[in-house]
Protein backbone atom coordinates (compact mmCIF):
# COMPACT_ATOMS: atom_id res chain seq x y z
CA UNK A 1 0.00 0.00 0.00
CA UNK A 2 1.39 3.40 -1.05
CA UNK A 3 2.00 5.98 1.67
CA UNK A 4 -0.90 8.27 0.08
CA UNK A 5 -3.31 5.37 0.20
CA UNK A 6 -2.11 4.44 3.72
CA UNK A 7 -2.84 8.08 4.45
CA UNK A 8 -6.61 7.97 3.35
CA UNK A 9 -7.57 4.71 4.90
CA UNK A 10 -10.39 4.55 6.45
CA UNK A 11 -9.74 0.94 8.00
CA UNK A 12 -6.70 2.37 9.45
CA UNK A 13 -7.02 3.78 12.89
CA UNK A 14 -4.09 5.53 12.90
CA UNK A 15 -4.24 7.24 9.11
CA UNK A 16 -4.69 10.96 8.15
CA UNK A 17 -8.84 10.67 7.48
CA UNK A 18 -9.22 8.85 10.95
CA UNK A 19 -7.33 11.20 12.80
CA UNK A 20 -9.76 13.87 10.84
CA UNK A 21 -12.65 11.62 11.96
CA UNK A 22 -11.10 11.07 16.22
CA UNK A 23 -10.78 15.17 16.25
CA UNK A 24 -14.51 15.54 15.01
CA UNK A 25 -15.86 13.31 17.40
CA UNK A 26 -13.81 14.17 20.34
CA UNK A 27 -15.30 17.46 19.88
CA UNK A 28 -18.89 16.44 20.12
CA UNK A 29 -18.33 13.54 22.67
CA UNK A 30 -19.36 15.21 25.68
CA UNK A 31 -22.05 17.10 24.46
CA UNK A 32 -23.57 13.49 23.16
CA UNK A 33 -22.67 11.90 26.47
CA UNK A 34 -24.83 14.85 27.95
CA UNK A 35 -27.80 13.73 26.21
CA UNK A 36 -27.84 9.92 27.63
CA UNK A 37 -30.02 10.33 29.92
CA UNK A 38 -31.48 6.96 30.75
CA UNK A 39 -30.81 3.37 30.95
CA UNK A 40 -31.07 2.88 26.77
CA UNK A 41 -29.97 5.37 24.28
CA UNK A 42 -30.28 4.64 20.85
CA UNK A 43 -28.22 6.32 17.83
CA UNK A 44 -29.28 5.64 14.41
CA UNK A 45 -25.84 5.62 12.23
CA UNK A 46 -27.48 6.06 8.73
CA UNK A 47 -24.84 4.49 6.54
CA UNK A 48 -22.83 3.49 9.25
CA UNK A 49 -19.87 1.36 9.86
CA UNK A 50 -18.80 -0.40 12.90
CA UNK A 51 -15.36 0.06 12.05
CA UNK A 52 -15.69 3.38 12.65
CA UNK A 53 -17.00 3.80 16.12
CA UNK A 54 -14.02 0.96 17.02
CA UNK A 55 -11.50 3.45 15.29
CA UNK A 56 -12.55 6.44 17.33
CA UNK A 57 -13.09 3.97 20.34
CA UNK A 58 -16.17 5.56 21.81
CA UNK A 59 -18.43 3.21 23.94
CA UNK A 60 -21.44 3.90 26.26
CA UNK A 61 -22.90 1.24 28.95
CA UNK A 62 -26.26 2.75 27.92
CA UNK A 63 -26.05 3.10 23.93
CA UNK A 64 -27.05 1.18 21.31
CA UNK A 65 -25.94 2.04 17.54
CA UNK A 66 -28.24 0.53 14.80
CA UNK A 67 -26.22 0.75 11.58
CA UNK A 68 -28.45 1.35 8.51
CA UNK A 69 -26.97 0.40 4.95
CA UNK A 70 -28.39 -0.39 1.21
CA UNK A 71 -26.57 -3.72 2.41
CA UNK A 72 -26.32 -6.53 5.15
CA UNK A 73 -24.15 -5.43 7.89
CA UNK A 74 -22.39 -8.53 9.64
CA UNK A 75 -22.16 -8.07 13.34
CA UNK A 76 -19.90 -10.10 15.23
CA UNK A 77 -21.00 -11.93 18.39
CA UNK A 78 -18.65 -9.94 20.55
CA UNK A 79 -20.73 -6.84 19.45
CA UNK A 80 -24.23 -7.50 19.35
CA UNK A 81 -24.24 -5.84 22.62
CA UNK A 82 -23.54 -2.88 21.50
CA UNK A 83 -24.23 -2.95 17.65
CA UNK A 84 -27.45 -3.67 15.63
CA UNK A 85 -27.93 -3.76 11.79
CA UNK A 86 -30.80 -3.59 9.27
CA UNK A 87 -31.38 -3.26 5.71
CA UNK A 88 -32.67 0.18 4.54
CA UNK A 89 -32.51 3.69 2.63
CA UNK A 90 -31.98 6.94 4.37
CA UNK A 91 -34.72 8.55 1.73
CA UNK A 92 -37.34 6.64 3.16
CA UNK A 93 -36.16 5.86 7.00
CA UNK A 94 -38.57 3.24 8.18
CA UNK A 95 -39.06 5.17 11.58
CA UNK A 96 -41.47 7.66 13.12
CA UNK A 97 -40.45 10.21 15.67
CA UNK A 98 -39.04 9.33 18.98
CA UNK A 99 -38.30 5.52 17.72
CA UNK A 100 -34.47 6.78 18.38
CA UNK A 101 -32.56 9.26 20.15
CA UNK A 102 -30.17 10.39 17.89
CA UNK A 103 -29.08 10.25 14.19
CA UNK A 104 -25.83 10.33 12.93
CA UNK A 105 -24.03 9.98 9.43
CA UNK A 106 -20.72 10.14 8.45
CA UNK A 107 -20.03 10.84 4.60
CA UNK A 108 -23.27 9.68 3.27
CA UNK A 109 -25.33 12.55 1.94
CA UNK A 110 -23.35 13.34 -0.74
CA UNK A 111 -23.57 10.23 -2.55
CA UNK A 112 -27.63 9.49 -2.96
CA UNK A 113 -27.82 10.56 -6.70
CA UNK A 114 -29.40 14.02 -6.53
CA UNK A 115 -29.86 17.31 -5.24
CA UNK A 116 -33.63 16.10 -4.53
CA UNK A 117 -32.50 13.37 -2.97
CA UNK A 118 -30.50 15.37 -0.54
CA UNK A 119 -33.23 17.49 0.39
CA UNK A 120 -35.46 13.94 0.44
CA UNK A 121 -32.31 12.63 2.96
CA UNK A 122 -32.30 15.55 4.72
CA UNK A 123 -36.23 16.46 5.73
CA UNK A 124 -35.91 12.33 6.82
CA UNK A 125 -33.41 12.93 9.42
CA UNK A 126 -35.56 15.90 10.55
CA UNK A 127 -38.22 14.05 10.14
CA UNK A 128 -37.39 10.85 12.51
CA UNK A 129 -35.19 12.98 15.04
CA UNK A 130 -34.79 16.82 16.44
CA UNK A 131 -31.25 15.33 17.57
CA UNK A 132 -28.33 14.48 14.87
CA UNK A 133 -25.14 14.96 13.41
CA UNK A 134 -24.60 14.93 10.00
CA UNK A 135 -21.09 14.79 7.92
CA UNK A 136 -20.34 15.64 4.53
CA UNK A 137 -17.02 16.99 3.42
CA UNK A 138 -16.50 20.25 1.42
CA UNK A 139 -16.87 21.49 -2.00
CA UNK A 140 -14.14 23.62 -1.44
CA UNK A 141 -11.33 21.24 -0.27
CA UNK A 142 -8.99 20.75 -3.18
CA UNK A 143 -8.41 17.29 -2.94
CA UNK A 144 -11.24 15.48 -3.55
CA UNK A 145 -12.01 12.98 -0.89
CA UNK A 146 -13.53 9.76 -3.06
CA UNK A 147 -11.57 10.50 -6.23
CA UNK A 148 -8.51 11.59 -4.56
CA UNK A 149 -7.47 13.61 -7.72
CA UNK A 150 -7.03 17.25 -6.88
CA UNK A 151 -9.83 19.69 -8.36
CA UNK A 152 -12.16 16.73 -9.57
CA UNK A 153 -15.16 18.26 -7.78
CA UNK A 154 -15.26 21.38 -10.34
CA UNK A 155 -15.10 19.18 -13.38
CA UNK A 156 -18.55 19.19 -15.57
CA UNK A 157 -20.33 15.47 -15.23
CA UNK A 158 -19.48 14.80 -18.93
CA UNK A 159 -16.09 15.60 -18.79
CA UNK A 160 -15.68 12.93 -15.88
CA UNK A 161 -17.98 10.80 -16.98
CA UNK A 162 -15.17 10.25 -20.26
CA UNK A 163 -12.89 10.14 -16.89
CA UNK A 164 -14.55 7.51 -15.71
CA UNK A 165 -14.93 5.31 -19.18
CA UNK A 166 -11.27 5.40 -19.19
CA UNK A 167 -9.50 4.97 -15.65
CA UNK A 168 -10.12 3.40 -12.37
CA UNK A 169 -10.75 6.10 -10.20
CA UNK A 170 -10.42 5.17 -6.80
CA UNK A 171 -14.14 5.30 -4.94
CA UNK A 172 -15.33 5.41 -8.71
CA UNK A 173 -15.70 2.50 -10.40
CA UNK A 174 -15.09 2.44 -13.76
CA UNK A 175 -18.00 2.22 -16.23
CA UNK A 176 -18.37 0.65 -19.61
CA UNK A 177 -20.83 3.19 -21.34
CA UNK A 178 -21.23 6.50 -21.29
CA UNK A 179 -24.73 6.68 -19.34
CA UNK A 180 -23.15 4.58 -16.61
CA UNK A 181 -20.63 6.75 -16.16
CA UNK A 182 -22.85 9.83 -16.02
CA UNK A 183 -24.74 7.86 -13.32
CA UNK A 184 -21.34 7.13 -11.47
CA UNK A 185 -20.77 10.54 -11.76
CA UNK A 186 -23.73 11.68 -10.03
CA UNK A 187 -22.79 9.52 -7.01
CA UNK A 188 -21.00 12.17 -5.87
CA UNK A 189 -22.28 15.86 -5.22
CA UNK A 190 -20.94 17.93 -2.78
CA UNK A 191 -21.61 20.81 -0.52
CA UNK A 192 -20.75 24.21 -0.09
CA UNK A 193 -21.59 25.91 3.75
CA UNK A 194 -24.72 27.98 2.22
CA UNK A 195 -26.18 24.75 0.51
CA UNK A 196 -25.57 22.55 3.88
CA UNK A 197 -26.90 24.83 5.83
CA UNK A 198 -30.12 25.04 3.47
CA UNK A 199 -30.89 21.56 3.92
CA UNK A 200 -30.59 21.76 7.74
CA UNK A 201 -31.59 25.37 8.53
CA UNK A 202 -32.02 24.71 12.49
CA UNK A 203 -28.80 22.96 12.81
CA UNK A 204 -25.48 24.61 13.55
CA UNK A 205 -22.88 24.02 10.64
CA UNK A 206 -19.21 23.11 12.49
CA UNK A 207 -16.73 23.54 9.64
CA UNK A 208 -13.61 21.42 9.78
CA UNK A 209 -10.67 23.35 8.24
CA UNK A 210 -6.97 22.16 7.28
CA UNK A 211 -4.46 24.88 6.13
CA UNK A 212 -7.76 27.43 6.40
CA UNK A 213 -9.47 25.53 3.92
CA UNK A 214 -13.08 24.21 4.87
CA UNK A 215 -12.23 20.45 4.55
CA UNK A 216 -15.80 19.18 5.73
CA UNK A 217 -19.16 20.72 7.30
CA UNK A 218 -20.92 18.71 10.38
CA UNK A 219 -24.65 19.50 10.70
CA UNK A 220 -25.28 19.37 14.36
CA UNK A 221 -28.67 20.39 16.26
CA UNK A 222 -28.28 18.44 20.11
């Protein structure tokens, strides 16, 4: 594995992204740990990833994470304590209000195929939950974060769509017509502050910055 790649892993605890991801949470920690209030707290991770609550190594005697994904999320034994999984799709959240305490989502918004389907994921979450946390990274950071080619955010959907006919592109995979690709393409739309903030107008918008430069925006309303 290359140092860059090493560097952007999100497997590895200890790589750039992770430390990123320990920094964000250590800054809402207590503030969550303030809301656990009773014997059972539940967090809906829309998305989610048990990897990455045993990367930031966070752990509550009375929490319970439910990871949602498109996908079958193994469990292991040692963690159904503390872990549940289901089957489902963050534009139609299968939940009515007060059926959890909190929602959180880590890098998911941006990739569910549409501005309308942002708006779709985002009046969901509001929906379901007046508690949540929401990550996305930034339009604005020049390396972009699933491509990992600098500037690839500003290119017009038919220009990477060709892109994307022609190279493996890290999170993109590559796609044997032209309509695929456009679709692939699409995957991916990210945020500037003022659009974030749209989408979640009662929320407070943390932004993340490295070197100055807005590297990712956390919707937060707690």
């Amino acid at each position: 594995m290359s140092i860059f790649k090493f560097l952007v892993n999100h497997n590895k605890k200890e790589s750039f992204v992770n430390q990123f991801r320990q920094k964000r949470f250590d800054f809402l920690k207590n503030r969550i740990e303030k809301l656990i209030q009773k014997d059972h707290f539940k967090i809906l991770d829309i998305g989610g990833d048990i990897q990455y609550w045993k990367n930031i190594g966070w752990q509550h005697p009375a929490c319970q994470i439910h990871l949602l994904n498109l996908y079958t999320s193994e469990i292991p034994q040692s963690d159904v304590n503390k872990f549940s999984s289901s089957v489902g799709n963050g534009l139609a959240l299968q939940y009515k209000k007060g059926d959890v305490d909190l929602i959180f989502s880590n890098s998911v918004i941006e990739h569910v195929g549409s501005y309308e389907n942002q708006q779709i994921f985002a009046n969901e979450v509001r929906r379901v939950s007046d508690k949540y946390i929401i990550q996305t990274p930034s339009l604005w950071f020049p390396l972009e974060p699933h491509s990992l080619l600098p500037l690839f955010q500003f290119l017009p959907h038919s220009f990477r769509a060709l892109l994307i006919m022609t190279f493996n592109i890290n999170y993109f995979p590559k796609a044997t017509t032209y309509k695929a690709a456009i679709i692939v393409s699409h995957s991916t739309l990210m945020f500037t502050h003022k659009r974030f903030k749209q989408l979640f107008p009662d929320a407070e918008i943390q932004v993340e910055r490295f070197l100055g430069i807005p590297k990712s925006y956390t919707a937060i309303k707690l």
